[in-house]
C-alpha atoms as a PDB file:
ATOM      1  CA  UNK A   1       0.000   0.000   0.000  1.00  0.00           C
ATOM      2  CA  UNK A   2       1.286   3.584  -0.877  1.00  0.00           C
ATOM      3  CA  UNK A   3       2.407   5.865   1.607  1.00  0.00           C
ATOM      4  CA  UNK A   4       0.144   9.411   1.752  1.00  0.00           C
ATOM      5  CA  UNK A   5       1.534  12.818   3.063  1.00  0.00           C
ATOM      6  CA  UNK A   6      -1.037  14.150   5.254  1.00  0.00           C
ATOM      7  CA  UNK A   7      -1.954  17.880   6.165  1.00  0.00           C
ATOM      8  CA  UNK A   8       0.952  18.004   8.505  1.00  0.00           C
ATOM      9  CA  UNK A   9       3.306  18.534   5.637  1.00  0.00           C
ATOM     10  CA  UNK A  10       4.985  22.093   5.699  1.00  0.00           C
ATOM     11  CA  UNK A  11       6.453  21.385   2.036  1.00  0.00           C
ATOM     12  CA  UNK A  12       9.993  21.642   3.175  1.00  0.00           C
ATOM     13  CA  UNK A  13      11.141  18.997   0.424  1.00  0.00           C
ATOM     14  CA  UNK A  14      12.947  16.488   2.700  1.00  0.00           C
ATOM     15  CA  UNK A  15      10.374  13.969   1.108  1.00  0.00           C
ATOM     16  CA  UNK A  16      11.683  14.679  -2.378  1.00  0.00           C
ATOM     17  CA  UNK A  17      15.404  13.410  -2.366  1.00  0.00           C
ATOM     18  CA  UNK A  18      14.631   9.950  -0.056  1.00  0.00           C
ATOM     19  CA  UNK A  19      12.110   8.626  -2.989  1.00  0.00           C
ATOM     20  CA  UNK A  20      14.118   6.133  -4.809  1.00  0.00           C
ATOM     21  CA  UNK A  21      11.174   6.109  -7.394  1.00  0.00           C
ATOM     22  CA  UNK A  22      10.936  10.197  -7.918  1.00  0.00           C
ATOM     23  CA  UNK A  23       7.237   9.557  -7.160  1.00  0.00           C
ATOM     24  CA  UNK A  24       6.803  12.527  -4.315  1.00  0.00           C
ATOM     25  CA  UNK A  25       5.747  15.772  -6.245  1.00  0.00           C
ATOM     26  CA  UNK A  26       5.326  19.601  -5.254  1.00  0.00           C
ATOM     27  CA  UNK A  27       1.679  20.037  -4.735  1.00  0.00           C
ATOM     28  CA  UNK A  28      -0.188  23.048  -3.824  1.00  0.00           C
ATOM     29  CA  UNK A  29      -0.437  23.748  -0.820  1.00  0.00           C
ATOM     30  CA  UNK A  30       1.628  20.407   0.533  1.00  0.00           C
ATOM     31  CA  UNK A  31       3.568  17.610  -1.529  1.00  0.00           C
ATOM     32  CA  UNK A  32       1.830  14.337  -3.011  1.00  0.00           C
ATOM     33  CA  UNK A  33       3.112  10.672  -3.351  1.00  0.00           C
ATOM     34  CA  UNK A  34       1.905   8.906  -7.118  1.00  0.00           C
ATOM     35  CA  UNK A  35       0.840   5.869  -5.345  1.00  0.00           C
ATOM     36  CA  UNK A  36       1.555   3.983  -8.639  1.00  0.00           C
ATOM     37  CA  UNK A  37       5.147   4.825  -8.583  1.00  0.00           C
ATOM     38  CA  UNK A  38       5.506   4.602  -4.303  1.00  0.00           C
ATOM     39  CA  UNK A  39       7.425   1.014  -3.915  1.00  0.00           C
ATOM     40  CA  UNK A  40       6.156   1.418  -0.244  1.00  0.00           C
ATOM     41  CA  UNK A  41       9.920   1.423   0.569  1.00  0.00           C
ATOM     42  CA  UNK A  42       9.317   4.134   3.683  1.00  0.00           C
ATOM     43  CA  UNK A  43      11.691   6.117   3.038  1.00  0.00           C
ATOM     44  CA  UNK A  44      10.285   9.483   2.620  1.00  0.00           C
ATOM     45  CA  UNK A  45       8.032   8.830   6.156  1.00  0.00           C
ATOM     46  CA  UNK A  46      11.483   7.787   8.053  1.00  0.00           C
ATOM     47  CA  UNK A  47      13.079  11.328   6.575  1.00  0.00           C
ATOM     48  CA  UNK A  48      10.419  13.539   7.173  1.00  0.00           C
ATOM     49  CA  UNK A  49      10.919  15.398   9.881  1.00  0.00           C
ATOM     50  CA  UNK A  50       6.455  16.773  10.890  1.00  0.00           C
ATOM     51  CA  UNK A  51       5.717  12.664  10.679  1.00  0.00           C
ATOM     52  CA  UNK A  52       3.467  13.672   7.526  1.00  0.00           C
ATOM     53  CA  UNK A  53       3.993  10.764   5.728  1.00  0.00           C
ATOM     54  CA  UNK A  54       1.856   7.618   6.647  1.00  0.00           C
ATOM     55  CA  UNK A  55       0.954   4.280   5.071  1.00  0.00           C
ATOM     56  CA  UNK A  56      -1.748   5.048   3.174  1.00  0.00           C
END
């Protein structure tokens, strides 16, 4: 199951660089997660540093 970046997400971009599948995008106001390209590796939840990113 794809990870999801809830409203807790301050769009500081920590998200973006983890993603070893480039699937975390700016969004407006807070960053999404393609849930066709997340691997549901975790990455992006363990690096984020609001805990905005859950399994979805």
């Amino acid at each position: 199951m794809a990870y999801v970046i809830t409203e807790d997400c301050v769009a500081c971009g920590t998200c973006i660089d983890e993603c070893p599948n480039e699937a975390i995008k700016e969004g407006d106001p807070i960053f999404v997660i393609d849930a066709d390209a997340c691997a549901d590796c975790g990455s992006c939840a363990e690096a984020c540093p609001n805990a905005a990113i859950i399994e979805g």
